[in-house]
Protein backbone atom coordinates (compact mmCIF):
# COMPACT_ATOMS: atom_id res chain seq x y z
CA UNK A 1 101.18 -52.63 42.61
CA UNK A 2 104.95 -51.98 43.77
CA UNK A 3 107.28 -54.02 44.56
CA UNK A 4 110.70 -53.90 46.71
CA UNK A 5 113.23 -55.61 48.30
CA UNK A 6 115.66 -55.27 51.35
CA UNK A 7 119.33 -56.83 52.18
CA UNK A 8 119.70 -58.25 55.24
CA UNK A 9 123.50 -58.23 56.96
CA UNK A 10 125.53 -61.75 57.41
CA UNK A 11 126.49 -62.95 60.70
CA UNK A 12 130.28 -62.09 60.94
CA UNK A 13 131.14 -65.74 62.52
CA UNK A 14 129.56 -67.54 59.85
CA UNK A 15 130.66 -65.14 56.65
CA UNK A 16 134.07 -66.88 55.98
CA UNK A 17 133.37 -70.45 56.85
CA UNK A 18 136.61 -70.32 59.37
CA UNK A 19 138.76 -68.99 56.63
CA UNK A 20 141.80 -67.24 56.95
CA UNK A 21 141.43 -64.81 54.18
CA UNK A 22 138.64 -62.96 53.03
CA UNK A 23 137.27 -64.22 49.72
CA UNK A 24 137.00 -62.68 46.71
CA UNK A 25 133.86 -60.45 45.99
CA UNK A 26 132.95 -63.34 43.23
CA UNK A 27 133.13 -66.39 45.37
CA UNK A 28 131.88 -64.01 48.63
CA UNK A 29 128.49 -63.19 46.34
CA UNK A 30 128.41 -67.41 44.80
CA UNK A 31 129.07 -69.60 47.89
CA UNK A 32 129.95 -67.62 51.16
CA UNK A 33 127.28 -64.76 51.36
CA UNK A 34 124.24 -65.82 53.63
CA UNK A 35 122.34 -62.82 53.70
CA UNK A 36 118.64 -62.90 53.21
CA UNK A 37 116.20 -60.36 50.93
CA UNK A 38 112.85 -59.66 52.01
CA UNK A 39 110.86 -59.41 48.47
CA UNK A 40 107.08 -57.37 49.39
CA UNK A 41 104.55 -56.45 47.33
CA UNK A 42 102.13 -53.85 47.85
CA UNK A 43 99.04 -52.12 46.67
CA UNK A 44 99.75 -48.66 45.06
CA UNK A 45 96.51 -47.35 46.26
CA UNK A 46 95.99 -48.02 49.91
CA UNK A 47 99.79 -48.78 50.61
CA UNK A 48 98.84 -52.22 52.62
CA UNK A 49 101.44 -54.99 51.48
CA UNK A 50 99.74 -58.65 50.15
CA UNK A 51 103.04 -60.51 48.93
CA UNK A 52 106.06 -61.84 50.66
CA UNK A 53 108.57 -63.68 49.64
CA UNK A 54 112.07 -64.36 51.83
CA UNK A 55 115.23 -65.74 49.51
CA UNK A 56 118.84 -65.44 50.28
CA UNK A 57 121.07 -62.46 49.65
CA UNK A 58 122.52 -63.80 46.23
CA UNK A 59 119.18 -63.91 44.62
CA UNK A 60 118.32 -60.64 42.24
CA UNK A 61 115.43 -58.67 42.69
CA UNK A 62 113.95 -59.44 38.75
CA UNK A 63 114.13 -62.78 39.85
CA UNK A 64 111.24 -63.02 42.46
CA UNK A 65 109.77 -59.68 40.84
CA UNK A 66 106.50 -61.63 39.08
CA UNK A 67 106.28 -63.68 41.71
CA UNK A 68 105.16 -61.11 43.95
CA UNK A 69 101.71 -60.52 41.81
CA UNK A 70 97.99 -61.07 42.86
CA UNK A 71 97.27 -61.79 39.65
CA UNK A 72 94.60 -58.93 39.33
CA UNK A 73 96.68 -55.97 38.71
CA UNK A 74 97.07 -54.22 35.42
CA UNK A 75 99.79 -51.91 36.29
CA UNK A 76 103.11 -52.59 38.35
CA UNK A 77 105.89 -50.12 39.52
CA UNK A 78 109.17 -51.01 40.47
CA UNK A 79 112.34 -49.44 40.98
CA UNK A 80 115.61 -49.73 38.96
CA UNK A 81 116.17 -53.65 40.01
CA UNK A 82 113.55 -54.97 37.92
CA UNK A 83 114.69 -53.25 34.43
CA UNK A 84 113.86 -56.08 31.34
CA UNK A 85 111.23 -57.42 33.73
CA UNK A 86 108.86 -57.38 31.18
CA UNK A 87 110.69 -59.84 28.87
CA UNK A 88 111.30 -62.68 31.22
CA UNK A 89 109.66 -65.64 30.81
CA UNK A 90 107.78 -66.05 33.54
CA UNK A 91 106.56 -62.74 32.57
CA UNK A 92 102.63 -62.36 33.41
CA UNK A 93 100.37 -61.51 30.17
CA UNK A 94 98.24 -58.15 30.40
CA UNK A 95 100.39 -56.13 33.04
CA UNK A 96 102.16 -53.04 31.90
CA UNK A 97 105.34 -52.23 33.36
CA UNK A 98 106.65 -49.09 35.26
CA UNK A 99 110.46 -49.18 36.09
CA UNK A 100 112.55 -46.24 37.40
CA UNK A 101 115.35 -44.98 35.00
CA UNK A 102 118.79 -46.32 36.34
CA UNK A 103 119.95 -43.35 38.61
CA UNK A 104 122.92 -42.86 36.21
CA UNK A 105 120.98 -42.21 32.82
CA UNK A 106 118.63 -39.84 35.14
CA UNK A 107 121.45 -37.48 36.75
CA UNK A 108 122.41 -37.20 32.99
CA UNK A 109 118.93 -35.36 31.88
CA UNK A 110 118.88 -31.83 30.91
CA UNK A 111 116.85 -30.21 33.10
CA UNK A 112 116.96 -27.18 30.79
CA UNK A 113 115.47 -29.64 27.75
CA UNK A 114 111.64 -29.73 28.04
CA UNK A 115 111.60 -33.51 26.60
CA UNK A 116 113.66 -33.95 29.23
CA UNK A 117 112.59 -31.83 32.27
CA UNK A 118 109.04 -33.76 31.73
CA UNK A 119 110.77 -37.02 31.89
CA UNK A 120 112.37 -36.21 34.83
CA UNK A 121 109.35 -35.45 36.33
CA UNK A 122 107.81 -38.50 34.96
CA UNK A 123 110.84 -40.47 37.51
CA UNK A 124 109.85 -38.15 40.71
CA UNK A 125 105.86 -39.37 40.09
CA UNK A 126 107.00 -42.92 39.65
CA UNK A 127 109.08 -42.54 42.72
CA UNK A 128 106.36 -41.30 44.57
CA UNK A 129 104.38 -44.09 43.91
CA UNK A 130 106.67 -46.63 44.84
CA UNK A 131 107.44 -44.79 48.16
CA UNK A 132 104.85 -46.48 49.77
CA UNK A 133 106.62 -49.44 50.42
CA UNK A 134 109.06 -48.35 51.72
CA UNK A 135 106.99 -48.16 55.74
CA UNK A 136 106.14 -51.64 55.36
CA UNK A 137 110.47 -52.75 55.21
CA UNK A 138 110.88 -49.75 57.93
CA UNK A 139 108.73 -52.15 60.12
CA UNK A 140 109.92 -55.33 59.17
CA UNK A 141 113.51 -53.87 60.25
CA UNK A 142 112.18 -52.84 63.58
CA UNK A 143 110.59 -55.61 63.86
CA UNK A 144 113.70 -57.98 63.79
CA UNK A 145 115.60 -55.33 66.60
CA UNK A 146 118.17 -54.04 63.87
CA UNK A 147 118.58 -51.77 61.44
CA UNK A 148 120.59 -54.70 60.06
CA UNK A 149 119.28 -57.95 60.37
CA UNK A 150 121.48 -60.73 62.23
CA UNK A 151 121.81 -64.00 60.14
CA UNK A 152 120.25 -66.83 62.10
CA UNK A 153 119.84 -69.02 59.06
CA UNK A 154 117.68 -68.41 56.17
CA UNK A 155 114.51 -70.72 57.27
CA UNK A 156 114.95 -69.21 60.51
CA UNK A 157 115.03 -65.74 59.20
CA UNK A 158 112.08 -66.31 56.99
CA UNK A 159 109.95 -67.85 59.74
CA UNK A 160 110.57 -64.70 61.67
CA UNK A 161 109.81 -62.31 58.98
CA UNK A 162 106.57 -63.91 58.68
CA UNK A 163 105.56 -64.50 62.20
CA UNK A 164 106.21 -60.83 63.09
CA UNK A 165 104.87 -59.39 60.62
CA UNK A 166 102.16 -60.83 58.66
CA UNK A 167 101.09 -63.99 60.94
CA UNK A 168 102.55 -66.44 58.63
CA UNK A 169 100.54 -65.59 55.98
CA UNK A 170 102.80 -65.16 52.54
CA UNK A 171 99.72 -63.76 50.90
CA UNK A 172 97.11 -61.76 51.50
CA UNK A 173 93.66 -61.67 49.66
CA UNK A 174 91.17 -59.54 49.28
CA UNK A 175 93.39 -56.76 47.23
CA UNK A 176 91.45 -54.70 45.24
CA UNK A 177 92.91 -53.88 41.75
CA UNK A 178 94.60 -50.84 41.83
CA UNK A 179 92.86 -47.75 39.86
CA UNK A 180 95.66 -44.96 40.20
CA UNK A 181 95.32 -44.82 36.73
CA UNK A 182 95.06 -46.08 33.19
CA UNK A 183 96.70 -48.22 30.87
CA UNK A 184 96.88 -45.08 28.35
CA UNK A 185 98.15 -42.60 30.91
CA UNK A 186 99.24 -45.26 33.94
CA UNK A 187 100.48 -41.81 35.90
CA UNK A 188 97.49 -39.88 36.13
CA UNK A 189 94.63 -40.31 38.72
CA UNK A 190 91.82 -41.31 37.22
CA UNK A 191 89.42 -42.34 40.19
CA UNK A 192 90.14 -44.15 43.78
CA UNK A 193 88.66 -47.72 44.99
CA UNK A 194 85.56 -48.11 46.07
CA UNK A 195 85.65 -48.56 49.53
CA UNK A 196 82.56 -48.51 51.89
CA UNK A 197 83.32 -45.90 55.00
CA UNK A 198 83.44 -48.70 58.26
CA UNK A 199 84.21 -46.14 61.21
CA UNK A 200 83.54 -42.73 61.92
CA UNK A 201 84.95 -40.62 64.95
CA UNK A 202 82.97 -37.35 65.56
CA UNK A 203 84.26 -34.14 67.90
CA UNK A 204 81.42 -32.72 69.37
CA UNK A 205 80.90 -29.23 69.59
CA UNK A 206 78.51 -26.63 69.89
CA UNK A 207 78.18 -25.48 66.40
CA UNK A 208 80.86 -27.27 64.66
CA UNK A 209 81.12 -30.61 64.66
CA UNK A 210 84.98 -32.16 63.00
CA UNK A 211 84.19 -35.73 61.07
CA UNK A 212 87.00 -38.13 60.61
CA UNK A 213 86.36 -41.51 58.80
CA UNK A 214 88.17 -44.43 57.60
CA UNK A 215 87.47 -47.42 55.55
CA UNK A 216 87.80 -51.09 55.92
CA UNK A 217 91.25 -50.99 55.29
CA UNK A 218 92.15 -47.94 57.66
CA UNK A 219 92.60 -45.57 55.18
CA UNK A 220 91.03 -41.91 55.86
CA UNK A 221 88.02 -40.93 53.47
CA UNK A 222 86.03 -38.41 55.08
CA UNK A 223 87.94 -35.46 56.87
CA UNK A 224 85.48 -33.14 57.16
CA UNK A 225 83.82 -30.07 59.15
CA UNK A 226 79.63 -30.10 59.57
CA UNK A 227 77.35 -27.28 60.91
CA UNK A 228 74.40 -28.42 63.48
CA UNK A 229 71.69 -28.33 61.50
CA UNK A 230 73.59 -30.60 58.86
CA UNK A 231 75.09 -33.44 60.76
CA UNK A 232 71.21 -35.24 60.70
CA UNK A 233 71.23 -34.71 56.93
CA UNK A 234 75.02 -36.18 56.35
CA UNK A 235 74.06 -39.19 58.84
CA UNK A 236 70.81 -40.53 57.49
CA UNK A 237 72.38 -40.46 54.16
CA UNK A 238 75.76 -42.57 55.00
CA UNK A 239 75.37 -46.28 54.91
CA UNK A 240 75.49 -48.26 58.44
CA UNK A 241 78.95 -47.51 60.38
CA UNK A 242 81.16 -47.66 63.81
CA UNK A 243 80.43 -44.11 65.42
CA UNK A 244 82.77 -43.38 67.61
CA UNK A 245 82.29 -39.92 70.49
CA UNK A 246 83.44 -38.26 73.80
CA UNK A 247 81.31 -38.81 76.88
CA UNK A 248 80.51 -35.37 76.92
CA UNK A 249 77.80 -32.65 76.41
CA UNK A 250 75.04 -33.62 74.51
CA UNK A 251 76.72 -36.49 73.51
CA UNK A 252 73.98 -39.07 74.75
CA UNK A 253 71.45 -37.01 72.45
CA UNK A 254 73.45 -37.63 69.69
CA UNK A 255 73.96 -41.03 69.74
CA UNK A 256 70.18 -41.37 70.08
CA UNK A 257 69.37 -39.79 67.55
CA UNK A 258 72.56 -41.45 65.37
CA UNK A 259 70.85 -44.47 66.39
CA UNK A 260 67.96 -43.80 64.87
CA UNK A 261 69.52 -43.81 61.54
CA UNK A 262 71.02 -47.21 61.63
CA UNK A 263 74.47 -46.12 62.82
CA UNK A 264 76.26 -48.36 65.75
CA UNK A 265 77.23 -45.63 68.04
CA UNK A 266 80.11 -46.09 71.08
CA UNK A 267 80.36 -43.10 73.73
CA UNK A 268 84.05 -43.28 75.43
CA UNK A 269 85.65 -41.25 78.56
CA UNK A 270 87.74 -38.15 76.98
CA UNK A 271 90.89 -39.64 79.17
CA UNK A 272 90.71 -43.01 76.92
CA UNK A 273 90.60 -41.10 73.59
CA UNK A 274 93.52 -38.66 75.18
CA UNK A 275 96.46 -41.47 74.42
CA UNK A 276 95.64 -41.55 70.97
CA UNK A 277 95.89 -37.74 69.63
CA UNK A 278 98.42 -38.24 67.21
CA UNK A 279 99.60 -34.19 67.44
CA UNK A 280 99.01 -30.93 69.19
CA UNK A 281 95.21 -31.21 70.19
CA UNK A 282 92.75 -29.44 68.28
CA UNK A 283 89.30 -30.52 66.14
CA UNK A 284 91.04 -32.47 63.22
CA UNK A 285 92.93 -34.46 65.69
CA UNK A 286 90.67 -34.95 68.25
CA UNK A 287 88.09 -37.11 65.50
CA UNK A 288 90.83 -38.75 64.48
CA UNK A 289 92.04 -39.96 67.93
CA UNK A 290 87.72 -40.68 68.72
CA UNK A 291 88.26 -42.84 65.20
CA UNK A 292 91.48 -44.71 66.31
CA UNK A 293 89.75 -45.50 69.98
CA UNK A 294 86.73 -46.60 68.99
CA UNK A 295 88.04 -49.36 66.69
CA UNK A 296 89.89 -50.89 70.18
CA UNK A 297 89.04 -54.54 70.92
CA UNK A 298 90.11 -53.41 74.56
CA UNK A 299 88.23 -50.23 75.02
CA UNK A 300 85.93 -49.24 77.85
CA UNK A 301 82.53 -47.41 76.74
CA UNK A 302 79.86 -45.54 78.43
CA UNK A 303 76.62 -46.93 78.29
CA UNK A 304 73.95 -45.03 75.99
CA UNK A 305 71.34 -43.05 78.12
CA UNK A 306 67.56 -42.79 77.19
CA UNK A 307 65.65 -39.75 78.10
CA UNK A 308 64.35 -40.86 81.03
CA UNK A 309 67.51 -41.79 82.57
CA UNK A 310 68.49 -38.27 81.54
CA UNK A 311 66.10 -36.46 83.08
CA UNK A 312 66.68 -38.35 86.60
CA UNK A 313 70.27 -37.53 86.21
CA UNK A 314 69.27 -34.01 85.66
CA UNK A 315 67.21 -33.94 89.03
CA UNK A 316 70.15 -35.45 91.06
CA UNK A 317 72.48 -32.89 89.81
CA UNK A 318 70.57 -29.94 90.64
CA UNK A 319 69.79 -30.94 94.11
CA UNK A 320 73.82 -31.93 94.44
CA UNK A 321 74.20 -28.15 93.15
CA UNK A 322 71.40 -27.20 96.03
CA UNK A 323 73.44 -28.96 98.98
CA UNK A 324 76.47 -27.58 98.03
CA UNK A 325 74.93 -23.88 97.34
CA UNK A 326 73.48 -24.28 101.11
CA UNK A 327 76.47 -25.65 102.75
CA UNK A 328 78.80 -22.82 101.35
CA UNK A 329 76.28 -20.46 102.82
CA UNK A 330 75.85 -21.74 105.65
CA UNK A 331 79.99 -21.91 105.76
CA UNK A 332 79.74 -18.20 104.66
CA UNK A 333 77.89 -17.38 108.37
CA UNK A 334 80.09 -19.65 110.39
CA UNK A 335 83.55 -17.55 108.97
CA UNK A 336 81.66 -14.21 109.62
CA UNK A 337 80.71 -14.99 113.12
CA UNK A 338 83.92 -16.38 113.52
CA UNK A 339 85.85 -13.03 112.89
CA UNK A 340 83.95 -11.61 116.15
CA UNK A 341 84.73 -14.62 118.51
CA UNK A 342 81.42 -16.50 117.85
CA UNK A 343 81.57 -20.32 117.29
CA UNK A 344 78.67 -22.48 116.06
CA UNK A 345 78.56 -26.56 116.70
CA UNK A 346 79.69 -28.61 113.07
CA UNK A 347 75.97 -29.46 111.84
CA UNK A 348 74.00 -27.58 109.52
CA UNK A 349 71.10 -27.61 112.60
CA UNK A 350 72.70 -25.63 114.49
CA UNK A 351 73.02 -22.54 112.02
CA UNK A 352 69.10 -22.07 112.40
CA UNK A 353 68.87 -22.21 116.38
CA UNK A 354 72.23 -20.93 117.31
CA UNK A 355 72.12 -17.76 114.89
CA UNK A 356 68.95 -16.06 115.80
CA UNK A 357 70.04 -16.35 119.23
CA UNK A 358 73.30 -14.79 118.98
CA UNK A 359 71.95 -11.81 116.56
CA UNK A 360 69.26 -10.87 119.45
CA UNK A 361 71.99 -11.11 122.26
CA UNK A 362 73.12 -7.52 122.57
CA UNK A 363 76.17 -8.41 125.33
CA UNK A 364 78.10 -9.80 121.68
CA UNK A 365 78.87 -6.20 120.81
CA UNK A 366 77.81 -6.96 117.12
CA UNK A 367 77.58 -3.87 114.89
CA UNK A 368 74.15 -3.43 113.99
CA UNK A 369 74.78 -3.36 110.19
CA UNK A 370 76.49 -6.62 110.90
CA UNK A 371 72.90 -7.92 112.46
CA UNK A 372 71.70 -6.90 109.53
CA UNK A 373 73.60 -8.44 107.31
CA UNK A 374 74.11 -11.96 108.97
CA UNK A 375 70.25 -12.01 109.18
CA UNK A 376 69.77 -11.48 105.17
CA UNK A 377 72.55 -14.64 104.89
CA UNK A 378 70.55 -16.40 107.47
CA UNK A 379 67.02 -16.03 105.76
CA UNK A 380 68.04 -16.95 101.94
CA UNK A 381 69.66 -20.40 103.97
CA UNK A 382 66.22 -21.15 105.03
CA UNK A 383 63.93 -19.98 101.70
CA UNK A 384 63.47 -23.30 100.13
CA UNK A 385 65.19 -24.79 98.20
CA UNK A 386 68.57 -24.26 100.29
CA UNK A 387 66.57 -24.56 103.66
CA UNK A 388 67.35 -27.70 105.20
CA UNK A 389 64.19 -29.53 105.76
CA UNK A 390 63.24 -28.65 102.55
CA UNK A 391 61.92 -31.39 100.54
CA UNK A 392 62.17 -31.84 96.56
């Protein structure tokens, strides 16, 4: 659990009331400040935010700190702001309390002290920890258009923060209690969440197949590399999933066999998974991009063959690879001829009446090894299968 806040800027027209002189700092901060704090609580383990709370500038971070508990967390983190938060009355029983060391008592340590070298690093771990909420106020920033937020009014502002954001919803449920660590050593990772694996996206290879998974929540959990002969293994042993793969070789036996095992497998074209490689391409990135695309309400996917359907596919593309074998050939004879003058009619009908004929003429002045040779090309046209009446 960590919790943050953010300070959004005043609207300049509004700041002063129509004032002639700036107020003091005191009465700026009590009556004319109408900024607005964005208070956010999020889950330490998987970083996804379930609390928010909008109040005006004025109010203090310690203020709306327990307010922005689930109510199943044993340990909290917070940052500097929240100091004594434990003592407050509205304090919550059973939570234990991680606050960052005010940045002046910290720049004091003694690095060179080993007491206090190890509480310094003690800080940097806390810090780390509460880092993660940091993206979600990145967002929300974004989100409004400004770095700095505009004052539109504080229900206004609120309503926005929500709508954008979160859909309205000030709470989120379904948050897991965090298990970073322990109430005896809070700092040290003791074990992760439980979370069952809900998509998978697989780059397909000849030998080497790259795995990338993610669970319910989107977080990554398996990131690995399989062999052939062990994807079948990893498969029938992994509970029901999204599998996501490229339309590509041997891809339709795969998802067969995938299939088999329970899986729910989606084949997609490699220029829909293209827009979602995160980095320069290679395996890693490539099953992570399959992951991403396969998740998408919007995406288009190619239909699952069965072996039949296969093997008819198969037998059109070898006769497609026939006709075009035969009508370079037969291309091949019309450019030869055509060095020595000789034209034949467009039609592949004509190359077996019109070739003979010109290869017996003798007034052509054709070399004889050039006979020769044009009848060789002339014969393999018309062995079966590239003949042209042949049938398949």
């Amino acid at each position: 659990m960590k919790l943050e806040s953010v300070v959004g800027s005043e609207n300049e027209g509004t700041r002063y009331c129509n004032r002639t002189t700036k107020p003091s700092r005191h009465t700026r901060v009590q009556l004319w400040y109408f900024g607005m704090k964005a208070h956010i609580g999020a889950d330490a383990e998987s970083g996804l935010v379930h609390t928010v709370r909008g109040t005006s500038g004025h109010v203090s971070d310690i203020v709306e700190g327990n307010t922005l508990l689930h109510g199943q967390e044993a340990i909290a983190f917070g940052d500097a702001g929240y100091q004594g938060i434990e003592k407050r009355p509205d304090a919550k029983r059973g939570v234990t309390w991680h606050i960052a060391m005010r940045p002046g008592k910290r720049k004091a340590l003694d690095k060179d002290n080993e007491a206090e070298a190890m509480i310094d690093k003690a800080e940097k771990l806390k810090a780390g920890i509460r880092a993660k909420v940091e993206h979600p106020f990145r967002v929300i920033k974004r989100q409004f258009g400004f770095v700095k937020v505009r004052y539109r009014g504080l229900k206004k502002n609120i309503a926005q923060l929500f709508s954008k954001q979160w859909d309205g919803r000030s709470h989120l449920n379904g948050i897991e209690v965090c298990q970073s660590g322990d109430a005896n050593q809070p700092l040290k990772q003791t074990g992760a969440s439980d979370m069952k694996v809900t998509t998978v996206g697989i780059d397909l290879a000849k030998n080497v197949f790259q795995l990338h998974g993610v669970n319910e929540f989107g977080k990554t959990v398996i990131k690995k590399q399989l062999r052939r002969d062990q994807v079948s293994e990893y498969f029938v042993n992994l509970p029901a999933c999204l599998i996501g793969m490229e339309a590509c070789g041997s891809a339709h036996y795969w998802a067969r066999k995938l299939q088999g095992f329970g899986h729910t497998v989606k084949l997609m074209a490699p220029q829909f998974v293209k827009p979602y490689v995160k980095t320069n391409k290679n395996d890693a990135a490539d099953a992570e991009a399959i992951c991403e695309a396969v998740a998408r309400p919007n995406m288009r996917f190619v239909p699952i063959k069965n072996v039949e359907q296969q093997a008819v596919l198969a037998l059109h593309r070898v006769r497609q690879g026939f006709v075009k074998a035969r009508t370079a050939q037969a291309n091949q004879i019309r450019g030869l001829l055509g060095e020595f003058g000789l034209i034949i009619p467009q039609g592949i009908g004509y190359i077996a009446t019109r070739v003979p004929e010109l290869i017996e003429d003798a007034s052509n002045e054709l070399p004889g090894s050039f006979r020769i040779l044009v009848q060789r090309l002339l014969d393999r046209l018309l062995t079966p299968p590239l003949a042209p009446r042949a049938q398949m």
